[in-house]
N, C-alpha and C. Protein backbone atom coordinates (compact mmCIF):
# COMPACT_ATOMS: atom_id res chain seq x y z
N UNK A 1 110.07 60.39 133.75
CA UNK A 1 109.62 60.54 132.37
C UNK A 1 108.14 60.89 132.31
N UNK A 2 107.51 60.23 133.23
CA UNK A 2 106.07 60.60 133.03
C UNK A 2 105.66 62.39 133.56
N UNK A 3 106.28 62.98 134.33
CA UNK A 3 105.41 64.18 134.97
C UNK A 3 106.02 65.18 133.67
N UNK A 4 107.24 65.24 133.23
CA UNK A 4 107.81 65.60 131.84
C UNK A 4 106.87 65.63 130.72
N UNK A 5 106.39 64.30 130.54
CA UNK A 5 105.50 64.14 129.67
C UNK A 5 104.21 64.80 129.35
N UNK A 6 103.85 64.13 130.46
CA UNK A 6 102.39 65.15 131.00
C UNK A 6 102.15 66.49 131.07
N UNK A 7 103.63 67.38 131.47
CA UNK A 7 103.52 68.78 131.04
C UNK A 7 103.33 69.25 130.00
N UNK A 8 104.05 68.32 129.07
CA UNK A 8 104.05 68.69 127.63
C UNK A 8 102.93 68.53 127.02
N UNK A 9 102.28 67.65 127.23
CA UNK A 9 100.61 67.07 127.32
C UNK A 9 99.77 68.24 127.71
N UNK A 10 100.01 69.09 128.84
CA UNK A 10 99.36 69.83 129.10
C UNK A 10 99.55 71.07 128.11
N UNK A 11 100.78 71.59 127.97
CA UNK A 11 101.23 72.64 127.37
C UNK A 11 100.38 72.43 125.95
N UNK A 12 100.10 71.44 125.12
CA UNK A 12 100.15 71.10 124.25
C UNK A 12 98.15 71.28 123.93
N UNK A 13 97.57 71.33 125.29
CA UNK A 13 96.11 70.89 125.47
C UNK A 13 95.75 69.34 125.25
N UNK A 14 96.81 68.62 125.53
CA UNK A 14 96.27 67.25 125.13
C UNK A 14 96.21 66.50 126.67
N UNK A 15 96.04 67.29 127.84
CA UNK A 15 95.54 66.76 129.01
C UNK A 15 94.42 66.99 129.11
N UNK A 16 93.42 66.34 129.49
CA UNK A 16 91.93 66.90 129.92
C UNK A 16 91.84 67.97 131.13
N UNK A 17 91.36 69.12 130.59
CA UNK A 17 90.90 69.73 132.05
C UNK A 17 90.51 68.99 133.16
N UNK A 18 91.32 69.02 134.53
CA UNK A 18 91.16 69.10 136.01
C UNK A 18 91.52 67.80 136.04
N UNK A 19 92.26 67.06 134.87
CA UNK A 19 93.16 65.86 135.23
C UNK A 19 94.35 66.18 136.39
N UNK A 20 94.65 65.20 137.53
CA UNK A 20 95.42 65.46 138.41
C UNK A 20 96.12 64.24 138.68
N UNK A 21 97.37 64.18 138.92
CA UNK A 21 98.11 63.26 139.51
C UNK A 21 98.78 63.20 140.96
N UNK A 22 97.69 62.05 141.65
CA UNK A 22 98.39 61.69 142.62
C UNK A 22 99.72 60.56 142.96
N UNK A 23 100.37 60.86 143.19
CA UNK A 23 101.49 60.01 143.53
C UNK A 23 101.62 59.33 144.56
N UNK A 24 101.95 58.24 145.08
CA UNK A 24 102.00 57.37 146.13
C UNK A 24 103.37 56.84 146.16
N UNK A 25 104.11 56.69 147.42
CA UNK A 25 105.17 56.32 148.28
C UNK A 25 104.63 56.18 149.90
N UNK A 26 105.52 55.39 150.62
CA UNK A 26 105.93 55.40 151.79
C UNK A 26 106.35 56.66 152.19
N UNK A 27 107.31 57.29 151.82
CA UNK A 27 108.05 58.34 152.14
C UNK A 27 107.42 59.68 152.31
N UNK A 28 107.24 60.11 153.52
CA UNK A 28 106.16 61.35 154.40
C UNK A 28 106.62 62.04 153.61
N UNK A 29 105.97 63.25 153.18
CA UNK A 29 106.24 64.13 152.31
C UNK A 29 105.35 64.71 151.90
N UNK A 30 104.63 66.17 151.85
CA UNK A 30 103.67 67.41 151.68
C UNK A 30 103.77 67.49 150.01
N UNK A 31 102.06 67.83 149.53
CA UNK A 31 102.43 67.85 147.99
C UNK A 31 103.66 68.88 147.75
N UNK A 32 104.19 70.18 148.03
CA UNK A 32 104.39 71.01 147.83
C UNK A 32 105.86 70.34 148.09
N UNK A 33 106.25 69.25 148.67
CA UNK A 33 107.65 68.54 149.18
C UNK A 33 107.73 68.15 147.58
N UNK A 34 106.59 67.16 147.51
CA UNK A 34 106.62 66.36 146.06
C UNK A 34 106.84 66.93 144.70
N UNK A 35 106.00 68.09 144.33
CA UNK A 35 105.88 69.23 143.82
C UNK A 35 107.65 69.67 143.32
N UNK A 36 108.08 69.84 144.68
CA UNK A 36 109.55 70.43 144.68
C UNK A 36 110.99 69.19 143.82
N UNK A 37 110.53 67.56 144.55
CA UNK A 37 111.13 67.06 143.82
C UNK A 37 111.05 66.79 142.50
N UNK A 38 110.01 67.02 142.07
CA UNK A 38 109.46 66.92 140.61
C UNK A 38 110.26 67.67 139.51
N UNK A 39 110.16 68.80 140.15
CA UNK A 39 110.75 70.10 139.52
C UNK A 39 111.75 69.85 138.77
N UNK A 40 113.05 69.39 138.97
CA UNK A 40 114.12 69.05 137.89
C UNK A 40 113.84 68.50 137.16
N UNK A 41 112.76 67.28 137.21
CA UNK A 41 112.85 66.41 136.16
C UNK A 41 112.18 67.40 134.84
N UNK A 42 111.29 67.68 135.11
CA UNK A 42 110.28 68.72 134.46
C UNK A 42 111.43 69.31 133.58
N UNK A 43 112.14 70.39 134.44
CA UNK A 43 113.30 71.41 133.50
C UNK A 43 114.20 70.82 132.62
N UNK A 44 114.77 69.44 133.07
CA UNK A 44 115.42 68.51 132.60
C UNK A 44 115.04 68.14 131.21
N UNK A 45 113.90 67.33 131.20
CA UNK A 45 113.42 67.04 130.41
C UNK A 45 112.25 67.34 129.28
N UNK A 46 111.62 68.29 129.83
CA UNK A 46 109.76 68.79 129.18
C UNK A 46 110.89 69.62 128.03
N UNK A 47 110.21 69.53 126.90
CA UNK A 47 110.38 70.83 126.17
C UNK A 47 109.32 71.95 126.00
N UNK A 48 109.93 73.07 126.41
CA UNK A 48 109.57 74.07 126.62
C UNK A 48 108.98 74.56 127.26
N UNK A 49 109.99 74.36 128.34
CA UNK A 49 109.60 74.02 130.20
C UNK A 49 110.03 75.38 130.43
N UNK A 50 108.78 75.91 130.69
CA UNK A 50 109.03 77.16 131.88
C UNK A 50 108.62 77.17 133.35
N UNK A 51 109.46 78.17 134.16
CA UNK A 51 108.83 78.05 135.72
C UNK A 51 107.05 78.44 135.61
N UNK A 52 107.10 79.64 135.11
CA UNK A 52 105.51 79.94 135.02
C UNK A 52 104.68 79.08 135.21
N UNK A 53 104.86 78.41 133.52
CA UNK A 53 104.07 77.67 133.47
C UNK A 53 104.15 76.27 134.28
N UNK A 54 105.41 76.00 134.91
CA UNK A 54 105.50 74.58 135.57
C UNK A 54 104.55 74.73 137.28
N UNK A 55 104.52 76.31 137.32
CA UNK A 55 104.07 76.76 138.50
C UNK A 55 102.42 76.22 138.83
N UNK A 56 101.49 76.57 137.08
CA UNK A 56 100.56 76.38 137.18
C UNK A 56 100.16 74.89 137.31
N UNK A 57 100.91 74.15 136.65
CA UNK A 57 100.92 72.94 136.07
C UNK A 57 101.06 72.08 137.34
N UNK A 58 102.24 72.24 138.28
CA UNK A 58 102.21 71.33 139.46
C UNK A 58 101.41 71.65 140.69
N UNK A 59 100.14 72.79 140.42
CA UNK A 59 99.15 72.40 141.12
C UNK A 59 97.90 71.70 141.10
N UNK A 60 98.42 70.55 139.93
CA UNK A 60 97.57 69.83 139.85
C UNK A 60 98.39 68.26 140.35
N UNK A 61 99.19 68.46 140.61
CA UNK A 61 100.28 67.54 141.20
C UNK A 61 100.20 67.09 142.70
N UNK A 62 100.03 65.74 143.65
CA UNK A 62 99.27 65.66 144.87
C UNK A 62 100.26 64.33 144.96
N UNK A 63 100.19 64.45 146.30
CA UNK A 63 101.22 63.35 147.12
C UNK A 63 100.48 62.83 148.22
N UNK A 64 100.07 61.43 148.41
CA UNK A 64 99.45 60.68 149.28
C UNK A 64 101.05 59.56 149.80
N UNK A 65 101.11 59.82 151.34
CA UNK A 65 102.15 58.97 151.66
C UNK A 65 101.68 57.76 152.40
N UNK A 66 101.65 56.57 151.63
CA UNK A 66 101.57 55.42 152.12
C UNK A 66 102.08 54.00 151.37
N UNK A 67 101.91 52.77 152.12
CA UNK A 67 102.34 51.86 151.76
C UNK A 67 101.24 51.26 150.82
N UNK A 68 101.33 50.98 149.76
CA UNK A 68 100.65 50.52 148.32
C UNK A 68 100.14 48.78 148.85
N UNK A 69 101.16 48.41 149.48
CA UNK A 69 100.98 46.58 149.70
C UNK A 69 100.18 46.79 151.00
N UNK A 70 99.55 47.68 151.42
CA UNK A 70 99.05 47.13 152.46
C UNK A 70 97.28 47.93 152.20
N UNK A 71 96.51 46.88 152.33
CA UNK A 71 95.01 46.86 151.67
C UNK A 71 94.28 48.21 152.97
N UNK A 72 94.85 48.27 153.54
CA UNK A 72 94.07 49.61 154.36
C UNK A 72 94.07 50.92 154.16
N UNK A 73 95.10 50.81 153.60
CA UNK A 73 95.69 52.25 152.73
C UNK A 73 94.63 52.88 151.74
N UNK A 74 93.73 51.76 151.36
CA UNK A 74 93.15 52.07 150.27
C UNK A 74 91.69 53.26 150.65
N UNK A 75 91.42 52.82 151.66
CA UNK A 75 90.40 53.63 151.83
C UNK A 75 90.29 55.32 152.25
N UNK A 76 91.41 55.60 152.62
CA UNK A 76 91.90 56.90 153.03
C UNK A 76 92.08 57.35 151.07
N UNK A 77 92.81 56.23 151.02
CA UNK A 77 93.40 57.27 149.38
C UNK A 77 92.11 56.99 148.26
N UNK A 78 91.43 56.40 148.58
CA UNK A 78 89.51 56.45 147.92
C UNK A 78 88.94 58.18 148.30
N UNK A 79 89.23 58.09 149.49
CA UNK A 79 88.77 59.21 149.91
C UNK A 79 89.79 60.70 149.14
N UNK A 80 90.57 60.60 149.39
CA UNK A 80 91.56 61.80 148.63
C UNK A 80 91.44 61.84 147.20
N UNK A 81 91.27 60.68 146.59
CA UNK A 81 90.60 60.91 145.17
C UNK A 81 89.09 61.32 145.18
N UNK A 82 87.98 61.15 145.94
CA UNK A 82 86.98 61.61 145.87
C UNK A 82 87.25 63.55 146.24
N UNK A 83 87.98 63.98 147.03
CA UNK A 83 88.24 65.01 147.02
C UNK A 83 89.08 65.47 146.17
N UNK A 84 89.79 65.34 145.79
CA UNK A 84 90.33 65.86 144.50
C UNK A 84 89.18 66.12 143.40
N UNK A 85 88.62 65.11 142.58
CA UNK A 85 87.17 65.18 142.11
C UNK A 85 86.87 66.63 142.61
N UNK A 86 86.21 66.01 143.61
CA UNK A 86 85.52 67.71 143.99
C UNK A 86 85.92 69.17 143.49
N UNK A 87 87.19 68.90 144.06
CA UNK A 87 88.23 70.18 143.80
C UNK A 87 88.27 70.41 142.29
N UNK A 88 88.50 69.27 141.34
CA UNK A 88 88.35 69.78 140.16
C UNK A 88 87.47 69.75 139.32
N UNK A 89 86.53 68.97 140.05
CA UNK A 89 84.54 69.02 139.36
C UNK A 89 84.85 68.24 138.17
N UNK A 90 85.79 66.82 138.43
CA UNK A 90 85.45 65.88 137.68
C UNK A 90 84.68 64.50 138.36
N UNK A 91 84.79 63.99 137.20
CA UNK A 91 84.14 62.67 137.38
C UNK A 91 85.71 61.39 138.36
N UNK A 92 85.50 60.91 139.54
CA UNK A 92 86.47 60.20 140.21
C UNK A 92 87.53 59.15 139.44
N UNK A 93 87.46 59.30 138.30
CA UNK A 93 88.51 58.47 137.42
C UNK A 93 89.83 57.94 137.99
N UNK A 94 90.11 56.88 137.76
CA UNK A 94 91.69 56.50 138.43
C UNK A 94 92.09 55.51 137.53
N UNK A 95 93.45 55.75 137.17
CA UNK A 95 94.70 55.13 136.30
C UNK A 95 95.81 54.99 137.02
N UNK A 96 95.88 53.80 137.42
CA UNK A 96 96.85 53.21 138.50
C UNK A 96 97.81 52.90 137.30
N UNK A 97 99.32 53.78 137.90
CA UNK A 97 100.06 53.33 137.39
C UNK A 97 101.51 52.85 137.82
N UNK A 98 101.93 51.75 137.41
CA UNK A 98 102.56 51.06 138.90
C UNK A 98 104.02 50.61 138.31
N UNK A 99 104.71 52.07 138.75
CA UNK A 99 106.26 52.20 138.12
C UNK A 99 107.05 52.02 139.53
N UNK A 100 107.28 50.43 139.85
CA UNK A 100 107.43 49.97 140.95
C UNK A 100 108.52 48.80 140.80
N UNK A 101 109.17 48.17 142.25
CA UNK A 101 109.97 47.19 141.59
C UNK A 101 108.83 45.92 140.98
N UNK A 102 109.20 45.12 140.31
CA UNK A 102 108.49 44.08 139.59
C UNK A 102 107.83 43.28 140.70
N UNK A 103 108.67 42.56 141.43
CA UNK A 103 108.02 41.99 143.20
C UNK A 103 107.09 42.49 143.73
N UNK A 104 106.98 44.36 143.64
CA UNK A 104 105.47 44.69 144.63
C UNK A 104 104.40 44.35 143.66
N UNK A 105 104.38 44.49 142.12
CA UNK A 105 103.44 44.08 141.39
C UNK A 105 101.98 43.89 142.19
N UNK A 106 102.27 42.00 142.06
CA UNK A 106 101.14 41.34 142.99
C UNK A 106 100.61 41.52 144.58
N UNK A 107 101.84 41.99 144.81
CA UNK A 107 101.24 42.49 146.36
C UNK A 107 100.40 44.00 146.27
N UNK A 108 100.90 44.91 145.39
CA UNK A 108 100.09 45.88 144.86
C UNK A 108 98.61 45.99 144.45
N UNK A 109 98.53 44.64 143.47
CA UNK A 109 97.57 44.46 142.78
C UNK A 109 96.24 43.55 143.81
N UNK A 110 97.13 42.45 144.27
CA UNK A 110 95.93 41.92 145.78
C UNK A 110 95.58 43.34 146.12
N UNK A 111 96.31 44.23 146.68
CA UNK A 111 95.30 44.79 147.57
C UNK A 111 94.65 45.79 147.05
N UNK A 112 94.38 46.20 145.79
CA UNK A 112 93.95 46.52 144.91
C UNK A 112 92.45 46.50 145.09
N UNK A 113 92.62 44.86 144.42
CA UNK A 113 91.47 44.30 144.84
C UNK A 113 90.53 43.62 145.73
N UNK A 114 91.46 43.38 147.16
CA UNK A 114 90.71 43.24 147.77
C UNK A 114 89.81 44.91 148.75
N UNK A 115 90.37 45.50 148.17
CA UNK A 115 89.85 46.91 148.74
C UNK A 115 88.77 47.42 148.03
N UNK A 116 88.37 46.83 147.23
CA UNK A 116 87.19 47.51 146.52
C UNK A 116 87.03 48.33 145.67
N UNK A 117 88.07 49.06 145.74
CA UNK A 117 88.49 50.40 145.23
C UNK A 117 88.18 50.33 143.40
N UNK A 118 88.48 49.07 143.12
CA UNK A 118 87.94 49.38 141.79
C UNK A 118 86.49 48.53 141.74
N UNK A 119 85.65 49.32 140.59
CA UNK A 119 83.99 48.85 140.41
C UNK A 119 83.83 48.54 138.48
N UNK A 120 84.77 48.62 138.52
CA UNK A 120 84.29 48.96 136.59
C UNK A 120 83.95 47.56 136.09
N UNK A 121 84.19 46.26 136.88
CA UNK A 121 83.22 45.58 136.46
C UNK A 121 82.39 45.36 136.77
N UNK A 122 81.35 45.83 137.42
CA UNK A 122 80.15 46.57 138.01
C UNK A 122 79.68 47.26 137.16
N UNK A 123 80.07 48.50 136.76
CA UNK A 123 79.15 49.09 134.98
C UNK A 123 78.36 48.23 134.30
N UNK A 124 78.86 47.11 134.47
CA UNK A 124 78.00 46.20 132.97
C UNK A 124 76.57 45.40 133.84
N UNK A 125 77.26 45.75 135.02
CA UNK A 125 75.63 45.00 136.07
C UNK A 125 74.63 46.55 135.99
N UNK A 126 75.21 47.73 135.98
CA UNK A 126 74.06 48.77 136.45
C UNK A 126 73.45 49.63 135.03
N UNK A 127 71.89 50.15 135.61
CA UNK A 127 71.55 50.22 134.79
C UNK A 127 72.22 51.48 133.83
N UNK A 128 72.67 52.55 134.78
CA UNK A 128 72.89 53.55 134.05
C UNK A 128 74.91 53.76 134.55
N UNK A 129 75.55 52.61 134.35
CA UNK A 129 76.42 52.32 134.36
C UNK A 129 78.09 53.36 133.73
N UNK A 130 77.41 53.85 132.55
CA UNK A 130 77.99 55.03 132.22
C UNK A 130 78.45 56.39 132.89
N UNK A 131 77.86 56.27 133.68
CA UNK A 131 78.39 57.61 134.79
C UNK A 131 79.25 56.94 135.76
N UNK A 132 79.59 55.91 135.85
CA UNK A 132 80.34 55.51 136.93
C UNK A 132 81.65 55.73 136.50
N UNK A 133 82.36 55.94 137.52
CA UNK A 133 84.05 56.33 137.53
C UNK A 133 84.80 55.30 136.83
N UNK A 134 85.46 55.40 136.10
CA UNK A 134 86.20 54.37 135.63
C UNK A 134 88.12 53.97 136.34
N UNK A 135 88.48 52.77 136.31
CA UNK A 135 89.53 52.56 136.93
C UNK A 135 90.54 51.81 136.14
N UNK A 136 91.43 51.80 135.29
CA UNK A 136 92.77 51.21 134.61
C UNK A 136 93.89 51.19 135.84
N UNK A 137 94.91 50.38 134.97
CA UNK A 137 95.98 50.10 135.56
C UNK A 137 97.05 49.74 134.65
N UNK A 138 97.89 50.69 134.74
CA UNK A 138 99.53 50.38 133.46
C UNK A 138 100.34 49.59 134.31
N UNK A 139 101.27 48.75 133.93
CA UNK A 139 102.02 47.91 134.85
C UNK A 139 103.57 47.96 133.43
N UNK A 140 104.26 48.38 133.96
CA UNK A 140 105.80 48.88 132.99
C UNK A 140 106.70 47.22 133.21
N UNK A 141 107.28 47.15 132.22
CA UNK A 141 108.18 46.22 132.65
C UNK A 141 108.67 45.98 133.33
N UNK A 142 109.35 45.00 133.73
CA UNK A 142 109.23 43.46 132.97
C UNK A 142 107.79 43.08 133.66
N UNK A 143 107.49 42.52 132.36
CA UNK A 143 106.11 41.42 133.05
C UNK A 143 106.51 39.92 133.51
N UNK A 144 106.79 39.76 134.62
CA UNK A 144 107.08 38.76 134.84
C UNK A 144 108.80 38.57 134.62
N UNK A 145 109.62 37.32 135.30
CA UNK A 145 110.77 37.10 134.78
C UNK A 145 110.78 35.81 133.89
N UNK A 146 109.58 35.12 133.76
CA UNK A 146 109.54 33.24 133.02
C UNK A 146 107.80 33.92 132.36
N UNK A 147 107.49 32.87 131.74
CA UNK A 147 106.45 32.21 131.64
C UNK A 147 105.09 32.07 132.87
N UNK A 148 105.75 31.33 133.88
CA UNK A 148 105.14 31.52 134.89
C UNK A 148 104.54 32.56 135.51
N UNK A 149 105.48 33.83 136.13
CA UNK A 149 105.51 34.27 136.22
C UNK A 149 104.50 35.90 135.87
N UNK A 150 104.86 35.47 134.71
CA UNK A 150 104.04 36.13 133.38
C UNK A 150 102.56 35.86 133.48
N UNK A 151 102.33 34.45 134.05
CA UNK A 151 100.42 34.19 133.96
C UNK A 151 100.45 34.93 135.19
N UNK A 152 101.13 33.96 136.14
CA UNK A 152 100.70 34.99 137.90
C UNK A 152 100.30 36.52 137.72
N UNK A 153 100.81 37.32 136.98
CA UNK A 153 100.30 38.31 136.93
C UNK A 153 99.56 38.42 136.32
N UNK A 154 99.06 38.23 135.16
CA UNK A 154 98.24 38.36 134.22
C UNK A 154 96.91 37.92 135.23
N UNK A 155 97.27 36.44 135.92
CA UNK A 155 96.04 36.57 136.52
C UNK A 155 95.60 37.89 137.58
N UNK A 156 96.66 37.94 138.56
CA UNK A 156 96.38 38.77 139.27
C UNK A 156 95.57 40.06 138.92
N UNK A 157 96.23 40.52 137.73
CA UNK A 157 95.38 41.87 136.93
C UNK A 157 94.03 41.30 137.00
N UNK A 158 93.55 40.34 136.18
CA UNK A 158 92.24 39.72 135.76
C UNK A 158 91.38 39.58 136.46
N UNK A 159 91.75 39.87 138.10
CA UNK A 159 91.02 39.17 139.52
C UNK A 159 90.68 40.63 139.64
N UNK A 160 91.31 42.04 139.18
CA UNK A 160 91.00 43.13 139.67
C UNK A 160 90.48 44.11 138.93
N UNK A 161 90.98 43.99 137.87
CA UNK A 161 90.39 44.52 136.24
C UNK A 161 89.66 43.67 135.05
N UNK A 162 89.05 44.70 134.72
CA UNK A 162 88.81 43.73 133.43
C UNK A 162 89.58 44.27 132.04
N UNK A 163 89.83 43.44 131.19
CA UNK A 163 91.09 43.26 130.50
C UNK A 163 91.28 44.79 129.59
N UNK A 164 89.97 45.05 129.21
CA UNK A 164 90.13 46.36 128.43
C UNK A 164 90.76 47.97 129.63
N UNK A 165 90.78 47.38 130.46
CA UNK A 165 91.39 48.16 131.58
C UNK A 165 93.16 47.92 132.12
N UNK A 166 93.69 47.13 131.52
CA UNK A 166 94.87 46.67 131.46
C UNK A 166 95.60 47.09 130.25
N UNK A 167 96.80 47.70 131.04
CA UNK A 167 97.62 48.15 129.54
C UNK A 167 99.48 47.77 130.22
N UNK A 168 99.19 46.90 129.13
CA UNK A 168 101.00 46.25 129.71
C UNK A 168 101.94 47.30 128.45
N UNK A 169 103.18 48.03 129.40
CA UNK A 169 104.18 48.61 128.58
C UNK A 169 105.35 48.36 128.66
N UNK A 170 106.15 48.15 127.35
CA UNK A 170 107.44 47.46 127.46
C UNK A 170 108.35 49.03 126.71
N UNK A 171 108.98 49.51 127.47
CA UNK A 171 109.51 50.66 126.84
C UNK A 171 111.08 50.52 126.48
């Protein structure tokens, strides 16, 4: 649903220029692999989905293959977002979005944060704080299966974001 979306977003001009989506899995695979599986959903679903234009559109589309729960990962894929940046002469922005089973959640989110990878509560320590990259995180249902459950994560987010950077969706 989301790369569907996003086309239409684009088609529409309501993506920002040199916005790009990287995708993350385990599963080895070349953007142009990723790119390819994408493709149906796109035709499937986008309205007013053409190849042309899906042509232009999924080269902004990027596939990093690794394991999300494991905190080492992070620094290679720091680095592939700083190049991307480059490539599209933006500012290093990242919107983690974590359409995953509910279980990797917290193991996701630890290593999140113990990797460094996000700084945005850091902005409010520097002086000229505004130029710094900013970092969110969507987390899709279910939040949690109890109560319990429900804080564990909430904390977990809280240890890695700060709250205006958290966007819980129940679709």
């Amino acid at each position: 649903k989301l790369i569907p979306a996003l086309y239409e977003m684009n088609e529409l001009k309501f993506l920002p220029p040199g916005t790009c989506v990287l995708g993350i899995s385990r599963s080895p695979m070349s953007d142009d692999e990723w790119r390819g599986k994408l493709q149906p959903w796109a035709k499937q679903f986008a309205k007013g989905y053409e190849d042309k234009k899906w042509q232009a559109f999924s080269q902004r589309l990027f596939y990093h293959a690794a394991d999300a729960t494991k905190v080492e990962i992070f620094a290679p894929l720091q680095q592939r977002v700083e190049q991307l940046a480059t490539q599209f002469k933006i500012r290093p922005n990242v919107l983690f979005y974590l359409s995953v089973a509910p279980t990797l959640y917290e193991p996701i989110i630890g290593c999140i944060e113990k990797s460094g990878i996000v700084g945005e509560g850091q902005r409010w320590c520097k002086v000229n704080g505004g130029t710094m990259p900013w970092q969110r995180i969507i987390v899709e249902k279910p939040f949690g299966v109890d109560l319990e459950s429900a804080k564990s994560l909430n904390r977990a987010l809280g240890r890695a974001f700060e709250e205006d950077g958290i966007y819980r969706i129940d679709h």
